[in-house]
PDB file of N, CA and C in Angstrom:
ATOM      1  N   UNK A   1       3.643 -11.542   3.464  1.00  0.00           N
ATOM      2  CA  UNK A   1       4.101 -10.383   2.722  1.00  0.00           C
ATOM      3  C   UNK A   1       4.867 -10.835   1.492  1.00  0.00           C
ATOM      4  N   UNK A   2       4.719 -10.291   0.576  1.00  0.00           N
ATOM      5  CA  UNK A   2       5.577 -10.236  -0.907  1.00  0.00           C
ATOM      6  C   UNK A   2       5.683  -9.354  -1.521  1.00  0.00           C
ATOM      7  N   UNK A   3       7.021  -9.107  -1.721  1.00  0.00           N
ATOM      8  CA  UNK A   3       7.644  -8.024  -2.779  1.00  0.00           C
ATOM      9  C   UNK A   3       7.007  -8.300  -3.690  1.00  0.00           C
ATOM     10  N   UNK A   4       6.624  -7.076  -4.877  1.00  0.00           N
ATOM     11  CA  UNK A   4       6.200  -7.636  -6.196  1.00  0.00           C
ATOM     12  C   UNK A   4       6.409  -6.959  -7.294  1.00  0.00           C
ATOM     13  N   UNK A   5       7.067  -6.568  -8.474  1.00  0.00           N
ATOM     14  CA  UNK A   5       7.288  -6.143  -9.213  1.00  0.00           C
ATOM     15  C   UNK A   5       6.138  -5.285  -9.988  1.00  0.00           C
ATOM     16  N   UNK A   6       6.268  -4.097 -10.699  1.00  0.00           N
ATOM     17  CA  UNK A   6       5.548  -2.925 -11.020  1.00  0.00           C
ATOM     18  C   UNK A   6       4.387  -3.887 -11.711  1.00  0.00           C
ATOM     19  N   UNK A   7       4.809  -5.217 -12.658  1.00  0.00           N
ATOM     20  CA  UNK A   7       3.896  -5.335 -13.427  1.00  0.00           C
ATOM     21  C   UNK A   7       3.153  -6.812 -12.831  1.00  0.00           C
ATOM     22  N   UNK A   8       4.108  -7.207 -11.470  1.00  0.00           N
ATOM     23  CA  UNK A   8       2.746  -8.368 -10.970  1.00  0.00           C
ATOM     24  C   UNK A   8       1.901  -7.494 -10.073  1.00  0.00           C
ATOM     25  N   UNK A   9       2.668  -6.437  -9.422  1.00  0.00           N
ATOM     26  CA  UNK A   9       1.521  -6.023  -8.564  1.00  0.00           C
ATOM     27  C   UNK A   9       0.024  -5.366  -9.445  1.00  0.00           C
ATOM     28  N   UNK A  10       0.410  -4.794 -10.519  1.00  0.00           N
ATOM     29  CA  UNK A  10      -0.500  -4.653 -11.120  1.00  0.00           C
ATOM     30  C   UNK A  10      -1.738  -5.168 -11.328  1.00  0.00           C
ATOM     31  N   UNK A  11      -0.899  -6.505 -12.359  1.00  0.00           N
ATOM     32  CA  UNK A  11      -1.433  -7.899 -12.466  1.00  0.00           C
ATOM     33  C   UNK A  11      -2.803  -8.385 -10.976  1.00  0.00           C
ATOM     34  N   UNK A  12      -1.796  -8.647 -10.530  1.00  0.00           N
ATOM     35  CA  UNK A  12      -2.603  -9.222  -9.237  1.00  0.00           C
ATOM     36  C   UNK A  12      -3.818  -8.349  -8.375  1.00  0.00           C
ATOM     37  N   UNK A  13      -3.822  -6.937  -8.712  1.00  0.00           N
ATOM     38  CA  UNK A  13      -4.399  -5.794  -8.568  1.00  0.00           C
ATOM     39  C   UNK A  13      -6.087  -6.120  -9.336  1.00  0.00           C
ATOM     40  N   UNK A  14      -5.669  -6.375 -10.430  1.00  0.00           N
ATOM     41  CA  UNK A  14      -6.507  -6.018 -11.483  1.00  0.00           C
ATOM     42  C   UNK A  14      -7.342  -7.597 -11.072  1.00  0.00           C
ATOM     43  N   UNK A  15      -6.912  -8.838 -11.170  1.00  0.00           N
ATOM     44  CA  UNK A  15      -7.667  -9.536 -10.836  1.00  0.00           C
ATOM     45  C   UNK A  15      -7.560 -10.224  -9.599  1.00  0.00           C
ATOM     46  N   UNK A  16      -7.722  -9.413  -8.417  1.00  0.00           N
ATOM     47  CA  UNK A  16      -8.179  -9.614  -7.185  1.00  0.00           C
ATOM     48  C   UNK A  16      -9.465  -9.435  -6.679  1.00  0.00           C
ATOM     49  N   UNK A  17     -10.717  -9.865  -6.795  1.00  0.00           N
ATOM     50  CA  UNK A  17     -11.740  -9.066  -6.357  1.00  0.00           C
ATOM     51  C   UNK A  17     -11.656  -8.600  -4.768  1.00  0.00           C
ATOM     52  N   UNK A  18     -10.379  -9.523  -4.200  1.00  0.00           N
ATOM     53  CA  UNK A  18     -10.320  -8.630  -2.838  1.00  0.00           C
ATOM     54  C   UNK A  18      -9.655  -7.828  -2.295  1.00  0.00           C
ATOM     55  N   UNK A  19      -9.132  -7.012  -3.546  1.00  0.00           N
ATOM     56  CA  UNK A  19      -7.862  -6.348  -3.453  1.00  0.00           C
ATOM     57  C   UNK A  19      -8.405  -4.755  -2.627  1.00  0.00           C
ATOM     58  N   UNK A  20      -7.566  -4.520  -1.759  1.00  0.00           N
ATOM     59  CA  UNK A  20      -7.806  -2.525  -1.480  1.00  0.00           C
ATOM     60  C   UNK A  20      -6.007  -2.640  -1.804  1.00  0.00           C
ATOM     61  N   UNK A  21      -5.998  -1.181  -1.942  1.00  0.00           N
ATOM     62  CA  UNK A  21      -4.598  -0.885  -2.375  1.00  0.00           C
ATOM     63  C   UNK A  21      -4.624   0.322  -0.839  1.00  0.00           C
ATOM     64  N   UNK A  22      -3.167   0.315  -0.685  1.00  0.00           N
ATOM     65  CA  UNK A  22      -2.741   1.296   0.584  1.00  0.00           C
ATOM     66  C   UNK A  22      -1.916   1.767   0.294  1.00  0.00           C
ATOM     67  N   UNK A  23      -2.026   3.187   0.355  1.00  0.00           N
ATOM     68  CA  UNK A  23      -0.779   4.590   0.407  1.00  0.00           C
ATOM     69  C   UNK A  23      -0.304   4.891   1.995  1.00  0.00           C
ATOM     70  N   UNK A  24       0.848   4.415   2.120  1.00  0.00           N
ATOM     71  CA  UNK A  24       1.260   4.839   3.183  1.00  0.00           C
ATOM     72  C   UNK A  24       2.362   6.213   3.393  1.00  0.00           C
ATOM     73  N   UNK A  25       2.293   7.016   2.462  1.00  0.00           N
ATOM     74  CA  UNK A  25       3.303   8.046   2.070  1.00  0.00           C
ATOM     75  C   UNK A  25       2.477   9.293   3.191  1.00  0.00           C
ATOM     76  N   UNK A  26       3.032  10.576   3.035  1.00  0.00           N
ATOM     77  CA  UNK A  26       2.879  11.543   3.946  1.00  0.00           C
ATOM     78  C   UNK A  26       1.791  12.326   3.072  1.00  0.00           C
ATOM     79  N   UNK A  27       0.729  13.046   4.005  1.00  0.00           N
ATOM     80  CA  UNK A  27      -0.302  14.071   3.078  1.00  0.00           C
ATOM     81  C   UNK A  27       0.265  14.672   1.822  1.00  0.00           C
ATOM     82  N   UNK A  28       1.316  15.262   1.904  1.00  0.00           N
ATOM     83  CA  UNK A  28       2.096  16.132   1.409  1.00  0.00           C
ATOM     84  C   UNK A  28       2.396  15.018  -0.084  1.00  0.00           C
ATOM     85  N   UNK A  29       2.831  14.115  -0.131  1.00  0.00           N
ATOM     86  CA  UNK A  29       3.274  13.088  -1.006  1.00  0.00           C
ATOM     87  C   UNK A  29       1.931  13.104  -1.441  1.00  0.00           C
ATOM     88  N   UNK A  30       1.119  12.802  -1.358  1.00  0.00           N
ATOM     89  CA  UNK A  30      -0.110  12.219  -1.993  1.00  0.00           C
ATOM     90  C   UNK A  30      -0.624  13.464  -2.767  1.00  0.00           C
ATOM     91  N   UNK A  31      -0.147  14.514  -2.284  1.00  0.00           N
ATOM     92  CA  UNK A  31      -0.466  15.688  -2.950  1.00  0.00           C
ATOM     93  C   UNK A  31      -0.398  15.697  -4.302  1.00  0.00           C
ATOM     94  N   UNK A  32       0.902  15.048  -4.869  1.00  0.00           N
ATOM     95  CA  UNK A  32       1.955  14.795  -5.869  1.00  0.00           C
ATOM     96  C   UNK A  32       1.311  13.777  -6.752  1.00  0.00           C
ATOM     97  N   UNK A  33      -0.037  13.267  -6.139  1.00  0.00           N
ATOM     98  CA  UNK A  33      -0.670  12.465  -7.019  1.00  0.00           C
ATOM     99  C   UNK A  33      -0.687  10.909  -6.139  1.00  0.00           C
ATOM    100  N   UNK A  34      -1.580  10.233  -6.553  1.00  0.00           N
ATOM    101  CA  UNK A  34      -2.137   9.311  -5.912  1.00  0.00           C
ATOM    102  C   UNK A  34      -2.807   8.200  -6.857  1.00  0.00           C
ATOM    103  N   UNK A  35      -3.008   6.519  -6.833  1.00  0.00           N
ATOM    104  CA  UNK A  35      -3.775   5.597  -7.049  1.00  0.00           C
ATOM    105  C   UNK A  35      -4.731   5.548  -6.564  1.00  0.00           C
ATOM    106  N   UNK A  36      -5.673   5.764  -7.387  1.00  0.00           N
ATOM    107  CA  UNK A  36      -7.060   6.083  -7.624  1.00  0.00           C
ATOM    108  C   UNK A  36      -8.049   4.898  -6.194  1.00  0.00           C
ATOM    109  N   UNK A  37      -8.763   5.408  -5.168  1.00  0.00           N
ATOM    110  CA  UNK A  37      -9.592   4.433  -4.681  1.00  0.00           C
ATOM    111  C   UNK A  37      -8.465   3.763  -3.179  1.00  0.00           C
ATOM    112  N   UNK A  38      -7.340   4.753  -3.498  1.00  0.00           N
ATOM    113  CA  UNK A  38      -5.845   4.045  -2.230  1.00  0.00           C
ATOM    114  C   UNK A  38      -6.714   4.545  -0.895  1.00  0.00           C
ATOM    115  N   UNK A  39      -6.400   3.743  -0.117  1.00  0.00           N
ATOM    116  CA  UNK A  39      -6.804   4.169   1.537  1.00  0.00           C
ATOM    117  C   UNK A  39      -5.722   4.656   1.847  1.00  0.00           C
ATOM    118  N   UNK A  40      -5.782   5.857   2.943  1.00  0.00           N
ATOM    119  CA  UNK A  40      -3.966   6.697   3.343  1.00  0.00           C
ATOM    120  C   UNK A  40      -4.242   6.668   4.471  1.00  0.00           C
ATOM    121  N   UNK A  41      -2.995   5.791   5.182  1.00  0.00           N
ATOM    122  CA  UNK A  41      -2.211   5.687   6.179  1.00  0.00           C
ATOM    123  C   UNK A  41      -0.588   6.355   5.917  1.00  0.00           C
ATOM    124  N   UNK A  42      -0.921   7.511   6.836  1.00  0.00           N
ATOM    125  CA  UNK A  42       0.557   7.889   6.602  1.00  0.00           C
ATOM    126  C   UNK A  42       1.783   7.039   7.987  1.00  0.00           C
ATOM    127  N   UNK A  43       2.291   6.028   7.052  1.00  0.00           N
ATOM    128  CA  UNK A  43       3.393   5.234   8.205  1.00  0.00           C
ATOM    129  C   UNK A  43       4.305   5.905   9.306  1.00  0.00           C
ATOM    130  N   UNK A  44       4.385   7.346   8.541  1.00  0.00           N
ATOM    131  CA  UNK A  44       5.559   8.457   9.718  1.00  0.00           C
ATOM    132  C   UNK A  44       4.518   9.051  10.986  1.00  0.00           C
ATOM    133  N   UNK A  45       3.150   8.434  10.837  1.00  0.00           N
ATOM    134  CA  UNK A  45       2.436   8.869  12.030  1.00  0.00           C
ATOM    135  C   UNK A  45       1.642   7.708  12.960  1.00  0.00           C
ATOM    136  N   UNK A  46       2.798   7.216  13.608  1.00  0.00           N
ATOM    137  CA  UNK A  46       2.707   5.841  14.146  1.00  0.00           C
ATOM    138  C   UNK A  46       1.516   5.585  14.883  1.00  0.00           C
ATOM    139  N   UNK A  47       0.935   6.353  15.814  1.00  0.00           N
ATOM    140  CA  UNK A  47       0.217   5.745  16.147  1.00  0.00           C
ATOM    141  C   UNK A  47      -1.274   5.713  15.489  1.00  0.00           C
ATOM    142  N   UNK A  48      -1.486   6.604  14.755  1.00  0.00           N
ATOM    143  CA  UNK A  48      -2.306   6.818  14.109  1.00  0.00           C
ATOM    144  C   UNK A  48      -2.129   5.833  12.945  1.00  0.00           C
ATOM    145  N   UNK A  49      -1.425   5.295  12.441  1.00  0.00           N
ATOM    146  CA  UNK A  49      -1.009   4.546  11.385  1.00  0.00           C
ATOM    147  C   UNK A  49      -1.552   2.729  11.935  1.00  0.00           C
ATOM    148  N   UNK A  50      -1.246   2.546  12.941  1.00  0.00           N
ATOM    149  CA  UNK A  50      -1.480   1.500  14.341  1.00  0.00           C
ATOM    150  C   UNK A  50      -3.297   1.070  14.020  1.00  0.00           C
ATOM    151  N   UNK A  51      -3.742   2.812  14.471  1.00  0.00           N
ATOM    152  CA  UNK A  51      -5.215   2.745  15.050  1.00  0.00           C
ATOM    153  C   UNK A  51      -5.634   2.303  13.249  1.00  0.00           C
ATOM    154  N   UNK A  52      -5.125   2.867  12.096  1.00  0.00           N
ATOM    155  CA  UNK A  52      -5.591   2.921  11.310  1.00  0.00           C
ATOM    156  C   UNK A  52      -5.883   1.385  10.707  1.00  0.00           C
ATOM    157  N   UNK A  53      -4.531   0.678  10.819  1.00  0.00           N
ATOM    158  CA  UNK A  53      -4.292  -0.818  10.762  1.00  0.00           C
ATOM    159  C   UNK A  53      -5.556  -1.310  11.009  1.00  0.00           C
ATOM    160  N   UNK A  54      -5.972  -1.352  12.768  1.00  0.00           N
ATOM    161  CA  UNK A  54      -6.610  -2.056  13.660  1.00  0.00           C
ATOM    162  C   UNK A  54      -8.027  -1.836  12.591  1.00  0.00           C
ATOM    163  N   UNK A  55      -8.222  -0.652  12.115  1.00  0.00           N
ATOM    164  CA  UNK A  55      -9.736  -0.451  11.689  1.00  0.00           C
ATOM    165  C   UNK A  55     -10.167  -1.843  10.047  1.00  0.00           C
ATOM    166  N   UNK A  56      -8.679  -1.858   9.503  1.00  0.00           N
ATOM    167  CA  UNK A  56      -9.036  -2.220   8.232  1.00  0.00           C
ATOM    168  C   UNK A  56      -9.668  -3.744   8.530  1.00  0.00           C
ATOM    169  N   UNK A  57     -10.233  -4.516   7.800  1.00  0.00           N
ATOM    170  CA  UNK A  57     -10.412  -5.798   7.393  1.00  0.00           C
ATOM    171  C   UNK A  57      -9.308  -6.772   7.059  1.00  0.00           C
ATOM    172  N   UNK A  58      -9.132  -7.597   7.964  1.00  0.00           N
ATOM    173  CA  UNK A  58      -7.391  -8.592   8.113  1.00  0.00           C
ATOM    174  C   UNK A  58      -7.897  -9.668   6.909  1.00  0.00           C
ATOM    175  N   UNK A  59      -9.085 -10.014   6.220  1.00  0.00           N
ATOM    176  CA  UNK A  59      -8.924 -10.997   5.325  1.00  0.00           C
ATOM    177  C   UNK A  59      -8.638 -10.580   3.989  1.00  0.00           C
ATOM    178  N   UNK A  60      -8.773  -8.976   3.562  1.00  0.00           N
ATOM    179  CA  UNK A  60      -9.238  -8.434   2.387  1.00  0.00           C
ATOM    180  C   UNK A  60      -7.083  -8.807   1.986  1.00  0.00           C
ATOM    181  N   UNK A  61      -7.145  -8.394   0.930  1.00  0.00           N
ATOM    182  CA  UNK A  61      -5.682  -7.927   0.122  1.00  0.00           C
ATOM    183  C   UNK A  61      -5.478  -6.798  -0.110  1.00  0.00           C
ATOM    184  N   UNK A  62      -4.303  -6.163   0.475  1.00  0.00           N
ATOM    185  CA  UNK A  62      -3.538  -4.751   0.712  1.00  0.00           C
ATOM    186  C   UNK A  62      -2.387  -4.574   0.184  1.00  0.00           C
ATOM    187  N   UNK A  63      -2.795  -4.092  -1.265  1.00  0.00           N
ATOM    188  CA  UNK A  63      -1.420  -3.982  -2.473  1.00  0.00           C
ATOM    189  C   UNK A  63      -1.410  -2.164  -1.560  1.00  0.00           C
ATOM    190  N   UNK A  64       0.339  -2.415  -1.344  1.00  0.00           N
ATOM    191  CA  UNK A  64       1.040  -1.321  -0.089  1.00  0.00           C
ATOM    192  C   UNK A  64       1.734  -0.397  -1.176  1.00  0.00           C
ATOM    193  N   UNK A  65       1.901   0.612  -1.366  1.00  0.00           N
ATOM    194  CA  UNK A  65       2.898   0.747  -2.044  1.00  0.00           C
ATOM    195  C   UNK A  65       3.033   2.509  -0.964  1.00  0.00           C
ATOM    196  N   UNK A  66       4.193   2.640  -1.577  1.00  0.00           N
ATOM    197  CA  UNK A  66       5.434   4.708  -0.984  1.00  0.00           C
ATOM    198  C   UNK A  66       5.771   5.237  -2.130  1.00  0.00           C
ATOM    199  N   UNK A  67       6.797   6.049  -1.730  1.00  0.00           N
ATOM    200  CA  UNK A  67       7.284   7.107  -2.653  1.00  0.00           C
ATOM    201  C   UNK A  67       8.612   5.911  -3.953  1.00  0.00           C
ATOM    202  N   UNK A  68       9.108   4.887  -2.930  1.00  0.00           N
ATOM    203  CA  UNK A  68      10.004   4.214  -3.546  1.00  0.00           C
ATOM    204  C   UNK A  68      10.041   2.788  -3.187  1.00  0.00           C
ATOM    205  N   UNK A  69       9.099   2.240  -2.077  1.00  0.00           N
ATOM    206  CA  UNK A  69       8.979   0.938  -1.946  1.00  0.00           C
ATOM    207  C   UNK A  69       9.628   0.391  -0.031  1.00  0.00           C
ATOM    208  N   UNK A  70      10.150   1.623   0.386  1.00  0.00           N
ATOM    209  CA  UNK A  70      11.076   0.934   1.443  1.00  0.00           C
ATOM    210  C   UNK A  70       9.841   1.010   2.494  1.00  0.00           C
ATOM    211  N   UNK A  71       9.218   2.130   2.742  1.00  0.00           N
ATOM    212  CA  UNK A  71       8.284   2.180   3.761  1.00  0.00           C
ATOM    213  C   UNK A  71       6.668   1.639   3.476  1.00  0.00           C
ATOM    214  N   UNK A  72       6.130   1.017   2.284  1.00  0.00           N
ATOM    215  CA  UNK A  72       5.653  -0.136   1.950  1.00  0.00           C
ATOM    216  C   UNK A  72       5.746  -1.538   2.605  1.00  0.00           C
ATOM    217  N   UNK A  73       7.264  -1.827   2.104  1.00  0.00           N
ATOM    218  CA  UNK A  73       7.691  -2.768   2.279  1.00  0.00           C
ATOM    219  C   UNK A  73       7.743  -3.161   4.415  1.00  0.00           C
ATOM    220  N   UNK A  74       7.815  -1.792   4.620  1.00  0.00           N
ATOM    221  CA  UNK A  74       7.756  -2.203   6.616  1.00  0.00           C
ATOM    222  C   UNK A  74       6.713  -1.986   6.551  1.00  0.00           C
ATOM    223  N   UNK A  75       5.461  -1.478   5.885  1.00  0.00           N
ATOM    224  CA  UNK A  75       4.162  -1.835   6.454  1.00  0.00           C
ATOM    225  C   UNK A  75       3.823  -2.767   6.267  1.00  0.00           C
ATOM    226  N   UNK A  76       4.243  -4.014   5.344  1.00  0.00           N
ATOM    227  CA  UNK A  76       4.045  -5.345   4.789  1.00  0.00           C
ATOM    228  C   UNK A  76       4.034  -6.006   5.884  1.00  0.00           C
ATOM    229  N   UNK A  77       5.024  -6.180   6.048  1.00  0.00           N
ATOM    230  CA  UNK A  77       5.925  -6.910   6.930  1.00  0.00           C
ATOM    231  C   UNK A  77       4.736  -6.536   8.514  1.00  0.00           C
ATOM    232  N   UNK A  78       4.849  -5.006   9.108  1.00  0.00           N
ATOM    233  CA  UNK A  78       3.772  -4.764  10.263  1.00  0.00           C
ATOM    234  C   UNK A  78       2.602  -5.530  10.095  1.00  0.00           C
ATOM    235  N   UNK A  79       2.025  -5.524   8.863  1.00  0.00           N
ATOM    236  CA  UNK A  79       0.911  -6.159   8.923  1.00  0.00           C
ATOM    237  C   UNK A  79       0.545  -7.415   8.577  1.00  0.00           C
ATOM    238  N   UNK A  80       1.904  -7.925   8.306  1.00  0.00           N
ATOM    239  CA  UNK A  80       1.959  -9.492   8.643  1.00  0.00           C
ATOM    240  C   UNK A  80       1.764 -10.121   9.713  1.00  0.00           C
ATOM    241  N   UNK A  81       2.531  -9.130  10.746  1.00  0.00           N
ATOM    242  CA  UNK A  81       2.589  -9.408  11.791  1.00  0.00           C
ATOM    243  C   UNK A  81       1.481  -9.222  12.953  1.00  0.00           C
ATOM    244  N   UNK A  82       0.393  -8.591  12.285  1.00  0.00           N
ATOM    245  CA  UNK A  82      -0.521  -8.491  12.940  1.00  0.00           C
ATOM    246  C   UNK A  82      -1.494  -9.297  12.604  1.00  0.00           C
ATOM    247  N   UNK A  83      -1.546 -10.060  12.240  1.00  0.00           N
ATOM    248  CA  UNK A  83      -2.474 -11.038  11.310  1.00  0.00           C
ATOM    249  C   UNK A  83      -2.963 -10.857   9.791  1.00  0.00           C
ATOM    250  N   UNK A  84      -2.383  -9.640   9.179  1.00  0.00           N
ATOM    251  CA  UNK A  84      -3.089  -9.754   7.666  1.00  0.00           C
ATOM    252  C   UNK A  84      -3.294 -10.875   6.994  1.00  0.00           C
ATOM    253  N   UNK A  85      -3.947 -11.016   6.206  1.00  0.00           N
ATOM    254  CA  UNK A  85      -3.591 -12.666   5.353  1.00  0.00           C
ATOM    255  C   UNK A  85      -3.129 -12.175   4.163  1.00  0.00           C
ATOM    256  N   UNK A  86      -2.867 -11.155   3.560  1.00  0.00           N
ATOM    257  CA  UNK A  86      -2.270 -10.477   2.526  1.00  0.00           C
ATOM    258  C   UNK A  86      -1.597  -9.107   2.176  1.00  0.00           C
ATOM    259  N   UNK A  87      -0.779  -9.020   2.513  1.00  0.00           N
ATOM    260  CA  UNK A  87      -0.397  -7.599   2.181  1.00  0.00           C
ATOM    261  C   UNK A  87       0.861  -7.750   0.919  1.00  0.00           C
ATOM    262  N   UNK A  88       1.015  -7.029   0.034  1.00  0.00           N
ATOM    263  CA  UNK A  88       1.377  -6.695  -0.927  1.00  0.00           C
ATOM    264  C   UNK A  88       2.465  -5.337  -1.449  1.00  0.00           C
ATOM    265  N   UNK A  89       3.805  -5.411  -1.009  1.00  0.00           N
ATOM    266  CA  UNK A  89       4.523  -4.358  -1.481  1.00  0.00           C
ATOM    267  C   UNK A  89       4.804  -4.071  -2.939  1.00  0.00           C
ATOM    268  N   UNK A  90       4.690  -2.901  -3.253  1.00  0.00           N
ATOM    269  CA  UNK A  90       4.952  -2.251  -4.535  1.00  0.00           C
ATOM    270  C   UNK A  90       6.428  -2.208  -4.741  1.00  0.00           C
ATOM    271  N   UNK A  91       7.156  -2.676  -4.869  1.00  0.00           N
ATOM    272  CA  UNK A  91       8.825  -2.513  -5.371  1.00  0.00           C
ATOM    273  C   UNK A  91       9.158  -1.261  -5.857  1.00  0.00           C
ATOM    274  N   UNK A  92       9.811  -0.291  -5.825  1.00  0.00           N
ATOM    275  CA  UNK A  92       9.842   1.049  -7.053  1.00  0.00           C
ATOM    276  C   UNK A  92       8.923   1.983  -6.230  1.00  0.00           C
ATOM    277  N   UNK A  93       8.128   1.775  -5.876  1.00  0.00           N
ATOM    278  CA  UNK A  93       7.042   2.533  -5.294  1.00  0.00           C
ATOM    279  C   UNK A  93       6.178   3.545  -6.382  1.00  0.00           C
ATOM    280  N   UNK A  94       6.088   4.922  -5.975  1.00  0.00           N
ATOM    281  CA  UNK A  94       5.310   5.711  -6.885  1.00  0.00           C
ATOM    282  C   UNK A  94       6.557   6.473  -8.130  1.00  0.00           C
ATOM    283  N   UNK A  95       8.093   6.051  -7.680  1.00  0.00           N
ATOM    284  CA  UNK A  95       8.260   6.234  -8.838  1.00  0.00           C
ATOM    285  C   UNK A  95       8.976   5.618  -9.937  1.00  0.00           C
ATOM    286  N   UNK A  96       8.308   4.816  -9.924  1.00  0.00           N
ATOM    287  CA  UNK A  96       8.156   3.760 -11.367  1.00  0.00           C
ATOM    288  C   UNK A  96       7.199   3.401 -11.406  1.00  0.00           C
ATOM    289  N   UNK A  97       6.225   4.165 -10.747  1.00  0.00           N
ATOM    290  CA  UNK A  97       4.900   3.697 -11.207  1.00  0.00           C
ATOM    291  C   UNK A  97       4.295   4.377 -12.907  1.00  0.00           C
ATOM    292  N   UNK A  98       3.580   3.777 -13.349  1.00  0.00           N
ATOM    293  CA  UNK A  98       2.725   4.171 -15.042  1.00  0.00           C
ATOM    294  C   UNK A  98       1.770   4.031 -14.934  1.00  0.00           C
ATOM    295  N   UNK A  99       0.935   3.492 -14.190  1.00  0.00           N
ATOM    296  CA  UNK A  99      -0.206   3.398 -14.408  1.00  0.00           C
ATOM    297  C   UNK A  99      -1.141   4.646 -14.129  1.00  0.00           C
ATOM    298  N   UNK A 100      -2.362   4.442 -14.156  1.00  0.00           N
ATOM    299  CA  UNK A 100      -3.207   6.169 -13.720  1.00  0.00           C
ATOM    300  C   UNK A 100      -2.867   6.487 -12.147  1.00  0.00           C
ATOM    301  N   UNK A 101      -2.613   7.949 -11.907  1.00  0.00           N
ATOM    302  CA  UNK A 101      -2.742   8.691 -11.064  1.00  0.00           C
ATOM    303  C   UNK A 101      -3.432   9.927 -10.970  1.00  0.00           C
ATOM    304  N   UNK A 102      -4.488  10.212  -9.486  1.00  0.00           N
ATOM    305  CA  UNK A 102      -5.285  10.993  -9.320  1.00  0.00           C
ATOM    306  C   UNK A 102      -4.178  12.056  -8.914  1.00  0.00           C
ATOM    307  N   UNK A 103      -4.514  13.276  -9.436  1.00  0.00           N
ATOM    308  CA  UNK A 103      -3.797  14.879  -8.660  1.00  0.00           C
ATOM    309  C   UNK A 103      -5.226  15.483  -8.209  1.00  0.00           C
TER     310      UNK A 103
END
């Protein structure tokens, strides 16, 4: 897991060809707008959040990002711990984010 600042996660985004990006914020949040192509796991619905984990691909790269970075940052960390080989927190989360967002 690594923290990463608005403009490495970017960075590292853009030239990853194995990058998926993950929204772990609540339906309701995503409402508010979203990164384009994000897979949603909402983290406040644990077990479903669990099953959702288990489904993804553990070799790919999972730039994580929330509303502000804290509940990102524990899915990092969860899915370190489950074997990811990359996961990726957004620092700031969605708001300091600039880049495009889907409504």
């Amino acid at each position: 897991m690594a923290d990463l600042t608005q403009e490495e996660w970017r960075s590292r985004l853009e030239h990853d060809e194995n990058a998926v990006i993950l929204d772990v914020r609540t339906s309701e949040e995503m409402e508010e707008g979203y990164i384009p192509g994000a897979i949603h796991l909402d983290i406040y619905q644990p077990q479903e959040f669990l099953e959702g984990l288990d489904a993804l691909d553990k070799s790919k790269h999972y730039y994580v990002y929330c509303r502000s970075g804290n509940r990102s940052g524990q899915a990092c960390a969860l899915m370190t711990s489950r074997g990811f080989s990359a996961a990726f927190n957004l620092m700031g989360g969605m708001i300091e984010w600039e880049g495009d967002v889907t409504f």
